[in-house]
C-alpha atoms as a PDB file:
ATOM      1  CA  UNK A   1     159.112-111.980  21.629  1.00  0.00           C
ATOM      2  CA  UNK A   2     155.904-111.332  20.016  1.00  0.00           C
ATOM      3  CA  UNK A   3     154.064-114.533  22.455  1.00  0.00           C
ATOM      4  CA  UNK A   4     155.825-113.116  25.352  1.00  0.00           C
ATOM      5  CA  UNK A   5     153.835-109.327  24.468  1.00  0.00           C
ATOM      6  CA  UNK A   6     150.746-111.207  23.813  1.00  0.00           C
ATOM      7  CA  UNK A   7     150.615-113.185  27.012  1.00  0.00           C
ATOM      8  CA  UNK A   8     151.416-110.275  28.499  1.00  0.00           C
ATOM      9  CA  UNK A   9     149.045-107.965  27.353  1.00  0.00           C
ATOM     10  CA  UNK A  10     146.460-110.950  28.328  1.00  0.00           C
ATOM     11  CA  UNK A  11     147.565-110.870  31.387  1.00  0.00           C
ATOM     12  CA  UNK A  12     147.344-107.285  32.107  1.00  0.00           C
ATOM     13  CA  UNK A  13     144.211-106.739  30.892  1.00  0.00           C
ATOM     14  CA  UNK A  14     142.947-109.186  32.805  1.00  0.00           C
ATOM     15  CA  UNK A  15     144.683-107.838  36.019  1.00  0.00           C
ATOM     16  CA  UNK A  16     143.387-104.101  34.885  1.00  0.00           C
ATOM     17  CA  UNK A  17     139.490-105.310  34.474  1.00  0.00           C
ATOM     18  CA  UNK A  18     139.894-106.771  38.142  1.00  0.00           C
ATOM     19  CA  UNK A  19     141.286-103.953  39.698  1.00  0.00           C
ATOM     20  CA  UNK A  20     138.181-101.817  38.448  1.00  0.00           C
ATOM     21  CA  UNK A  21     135.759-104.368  39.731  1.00  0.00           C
ATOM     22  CA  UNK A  22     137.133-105.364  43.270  1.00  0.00           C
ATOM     23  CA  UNK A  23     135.896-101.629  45.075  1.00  0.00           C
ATOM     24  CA  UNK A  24     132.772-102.872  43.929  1.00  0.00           C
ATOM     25  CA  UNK A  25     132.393-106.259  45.023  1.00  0.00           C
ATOM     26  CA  UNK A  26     134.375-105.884  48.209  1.00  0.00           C
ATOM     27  CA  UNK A  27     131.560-103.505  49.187  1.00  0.00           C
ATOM     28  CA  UNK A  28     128.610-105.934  48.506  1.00  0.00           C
ATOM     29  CA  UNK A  29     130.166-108.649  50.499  1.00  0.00           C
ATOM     30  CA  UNK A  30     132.373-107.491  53.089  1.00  0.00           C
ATOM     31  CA  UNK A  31     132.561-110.223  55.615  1.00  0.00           C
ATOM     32  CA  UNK A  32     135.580-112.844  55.353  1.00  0.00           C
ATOM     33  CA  UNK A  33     138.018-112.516  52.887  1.00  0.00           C
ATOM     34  CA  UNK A  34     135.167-111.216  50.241  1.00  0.00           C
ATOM     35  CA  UNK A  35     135.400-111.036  46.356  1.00  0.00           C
ATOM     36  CA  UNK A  36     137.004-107.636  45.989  1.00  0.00           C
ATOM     37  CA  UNK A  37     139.931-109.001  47.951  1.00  0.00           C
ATOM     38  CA  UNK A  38     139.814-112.301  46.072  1.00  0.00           C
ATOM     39  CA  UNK A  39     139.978-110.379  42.811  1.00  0.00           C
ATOM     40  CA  UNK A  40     142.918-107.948  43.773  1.00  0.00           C
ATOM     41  CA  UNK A  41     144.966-111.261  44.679  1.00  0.00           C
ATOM     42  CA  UNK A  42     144.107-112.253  41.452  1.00  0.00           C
ATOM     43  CA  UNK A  43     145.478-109.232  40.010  1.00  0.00           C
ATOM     44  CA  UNK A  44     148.436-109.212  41.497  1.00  0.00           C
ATOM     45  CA  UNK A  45     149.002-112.891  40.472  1.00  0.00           C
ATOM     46  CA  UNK A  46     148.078-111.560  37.119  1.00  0.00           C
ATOM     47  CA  UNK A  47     150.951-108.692  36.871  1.00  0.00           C
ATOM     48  CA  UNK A  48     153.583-110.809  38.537  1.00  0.00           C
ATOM     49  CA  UNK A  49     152.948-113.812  36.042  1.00  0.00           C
ATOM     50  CA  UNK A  50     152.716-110.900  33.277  1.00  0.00           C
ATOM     51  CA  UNK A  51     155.623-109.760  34.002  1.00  0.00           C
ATOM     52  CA  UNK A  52     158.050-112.865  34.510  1.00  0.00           C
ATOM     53  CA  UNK A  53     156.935-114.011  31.010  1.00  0.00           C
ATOM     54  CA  UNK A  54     157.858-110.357  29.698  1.00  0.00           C
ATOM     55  CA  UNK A  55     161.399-110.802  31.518  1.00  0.00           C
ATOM     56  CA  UNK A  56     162.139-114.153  30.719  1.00  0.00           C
ATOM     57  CA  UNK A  57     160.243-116.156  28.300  1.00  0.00           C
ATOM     58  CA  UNK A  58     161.089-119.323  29.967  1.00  0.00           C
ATOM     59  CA  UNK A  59     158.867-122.506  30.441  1.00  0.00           C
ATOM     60  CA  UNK A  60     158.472-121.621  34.096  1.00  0.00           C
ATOM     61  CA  UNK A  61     157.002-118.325  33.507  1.00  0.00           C
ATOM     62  CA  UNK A  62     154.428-119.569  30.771  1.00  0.00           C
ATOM     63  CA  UNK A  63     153.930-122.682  32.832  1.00  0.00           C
ATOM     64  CA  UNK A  64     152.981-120.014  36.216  1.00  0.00           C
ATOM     65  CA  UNK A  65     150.954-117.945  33.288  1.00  0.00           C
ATOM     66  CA  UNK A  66     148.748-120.528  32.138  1.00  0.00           C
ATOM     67  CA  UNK A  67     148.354-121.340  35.940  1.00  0.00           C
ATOM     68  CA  UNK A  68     147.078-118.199  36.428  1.00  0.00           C
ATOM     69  CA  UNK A  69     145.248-117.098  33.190  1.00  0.00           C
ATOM     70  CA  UNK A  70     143.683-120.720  32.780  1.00  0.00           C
ATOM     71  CA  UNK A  71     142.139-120.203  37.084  1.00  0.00           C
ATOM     72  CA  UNK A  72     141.028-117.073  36.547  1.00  0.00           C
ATOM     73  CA  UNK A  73     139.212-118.155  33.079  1.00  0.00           C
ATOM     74  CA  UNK A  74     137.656-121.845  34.800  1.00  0.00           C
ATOM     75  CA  UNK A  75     136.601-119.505  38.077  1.00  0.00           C
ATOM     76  CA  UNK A  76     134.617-117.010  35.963  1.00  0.00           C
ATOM     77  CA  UNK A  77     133.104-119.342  33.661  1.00  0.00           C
ATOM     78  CA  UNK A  78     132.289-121.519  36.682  1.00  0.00           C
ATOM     79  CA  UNK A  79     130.683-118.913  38.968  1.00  0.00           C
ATOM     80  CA  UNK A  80     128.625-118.095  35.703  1.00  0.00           C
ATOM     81  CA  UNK A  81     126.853-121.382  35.102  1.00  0.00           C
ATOM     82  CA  UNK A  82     127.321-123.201  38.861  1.00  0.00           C
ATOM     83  CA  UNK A  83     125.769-121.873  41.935  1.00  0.00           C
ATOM     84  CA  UNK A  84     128.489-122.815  44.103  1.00  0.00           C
ATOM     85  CA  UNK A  85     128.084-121.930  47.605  1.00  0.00           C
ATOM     86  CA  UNK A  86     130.283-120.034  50.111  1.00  0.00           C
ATOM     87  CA  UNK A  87     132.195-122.131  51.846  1.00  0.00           C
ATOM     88  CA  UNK A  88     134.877-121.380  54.859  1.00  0.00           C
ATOM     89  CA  UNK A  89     135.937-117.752  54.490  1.00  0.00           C
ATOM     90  CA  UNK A  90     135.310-117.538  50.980  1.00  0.00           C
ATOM     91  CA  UNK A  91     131.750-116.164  49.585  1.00  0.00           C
ATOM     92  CA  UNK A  92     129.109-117.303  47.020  1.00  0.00           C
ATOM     93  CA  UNK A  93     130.105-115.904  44.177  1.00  0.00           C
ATOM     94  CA  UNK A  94     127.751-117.127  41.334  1.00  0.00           C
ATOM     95  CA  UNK A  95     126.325-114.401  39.248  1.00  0.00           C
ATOM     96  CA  UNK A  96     124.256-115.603  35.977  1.00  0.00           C
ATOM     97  CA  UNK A  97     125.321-112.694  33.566  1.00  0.00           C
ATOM     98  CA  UNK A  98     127.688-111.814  31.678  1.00  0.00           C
ATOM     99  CA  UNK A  99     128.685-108.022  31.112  1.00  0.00           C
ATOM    100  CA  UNK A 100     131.594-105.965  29.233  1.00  0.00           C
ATOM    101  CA  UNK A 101     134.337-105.962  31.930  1.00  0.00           C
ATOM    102  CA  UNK A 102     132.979-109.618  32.701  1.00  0.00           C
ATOM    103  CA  UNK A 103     133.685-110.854  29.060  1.00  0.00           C
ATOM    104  CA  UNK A 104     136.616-108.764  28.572  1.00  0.00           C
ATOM    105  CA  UNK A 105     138.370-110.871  31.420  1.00  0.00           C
ATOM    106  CA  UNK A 106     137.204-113.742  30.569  1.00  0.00           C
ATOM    107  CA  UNK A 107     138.153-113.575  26.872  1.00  0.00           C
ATOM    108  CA  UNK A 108     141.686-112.118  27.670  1.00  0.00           C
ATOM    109  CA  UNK A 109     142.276-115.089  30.534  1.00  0.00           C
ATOM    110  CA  UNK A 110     141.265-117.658  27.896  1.00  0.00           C
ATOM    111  CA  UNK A 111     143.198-116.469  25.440  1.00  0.00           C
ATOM    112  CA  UNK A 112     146.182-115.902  27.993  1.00  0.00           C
ATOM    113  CA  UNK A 113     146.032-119.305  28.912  1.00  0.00           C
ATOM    114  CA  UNK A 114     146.098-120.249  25.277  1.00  0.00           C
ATOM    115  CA  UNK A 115     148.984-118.279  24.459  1.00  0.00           C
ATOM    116  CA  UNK A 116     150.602-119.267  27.357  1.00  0.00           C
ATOM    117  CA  UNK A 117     150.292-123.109  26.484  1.00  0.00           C
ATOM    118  CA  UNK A 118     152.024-122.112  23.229  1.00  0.00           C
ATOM    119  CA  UNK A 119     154.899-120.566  24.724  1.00  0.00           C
ATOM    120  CA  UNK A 120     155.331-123.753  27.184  1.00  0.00           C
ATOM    121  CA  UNK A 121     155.198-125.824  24.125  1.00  0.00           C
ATOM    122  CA  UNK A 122     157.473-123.524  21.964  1.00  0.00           C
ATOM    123  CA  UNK A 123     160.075-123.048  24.826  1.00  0.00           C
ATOM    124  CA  UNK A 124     160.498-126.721  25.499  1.00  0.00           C
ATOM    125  CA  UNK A 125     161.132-127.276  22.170  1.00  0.00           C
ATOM    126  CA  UNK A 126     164.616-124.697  21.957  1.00  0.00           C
ATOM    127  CA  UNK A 127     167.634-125.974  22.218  1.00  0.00           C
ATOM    128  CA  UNK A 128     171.123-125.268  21.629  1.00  0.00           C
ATOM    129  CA  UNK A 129     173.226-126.097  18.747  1.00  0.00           C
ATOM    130  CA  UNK A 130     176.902-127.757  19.538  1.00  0.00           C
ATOM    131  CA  UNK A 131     179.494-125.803  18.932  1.00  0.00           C
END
């Protein structure tokens, strides 16, 4: 019970950091789908994967939360070091810093998908006794 908290929490924080920064970046890039809007789906994604680990512990839910934590981890780290350019509705987002909410996401996605690759591994590996 104590991974499924821990993914979890992961989970939720990251979900919490981007609901604080989406106003913000929706508003600097407003055209297409734009990053605020980007980062709310990936909040949502966050909370729903959150949650189904919380509720069932099963390798499906840590198999959708590593899908989730371990994107949202490779996207920030990406858009850190690679100017990647918009492409079809989606925007540039590259942005060479790193900052508090910035690291707090990224740290709790990594070690989301961590945990969550634990949990996979520990759930396939239960199994019921004859009786």
């Amino acid at each position: 019970m104590t991974l499924r908290v821990l993914t979890a929490a992961a989970l939720f924080i990251d979900a919490a950091v981007h609901i604080h920064l989406a106003p913000g970046y929706q508003a600097g890039n407003p055209a297409g789908i734009g990053q605020g809007n980007l980062f709310l789906l990936e909040s949502a994604a966050a909370v729903l994967s959150g949650l189904y680990v919380l509720l069932r512990g099963s390798r499906a839910a840590y198999a959708v939360a590593f899908v989730v934590a371990f994107s949202a981890f490779a996207a920030v780290v990406a858009y850190r070091y690679v100017n990647i350019p918009a492409f079809g509705p989606f925007p540039a987002m590259y942005e060479p810093i790193w900052f508090f909410e910035k690291s707090l996401s990224a740290v709790a996605e990594g070690a989301g998908a961590v945990l969550a690759a634990v949990g996979f591994a520990r759930a396939g590996r239960r199994t019921t006794s004859p009786q």
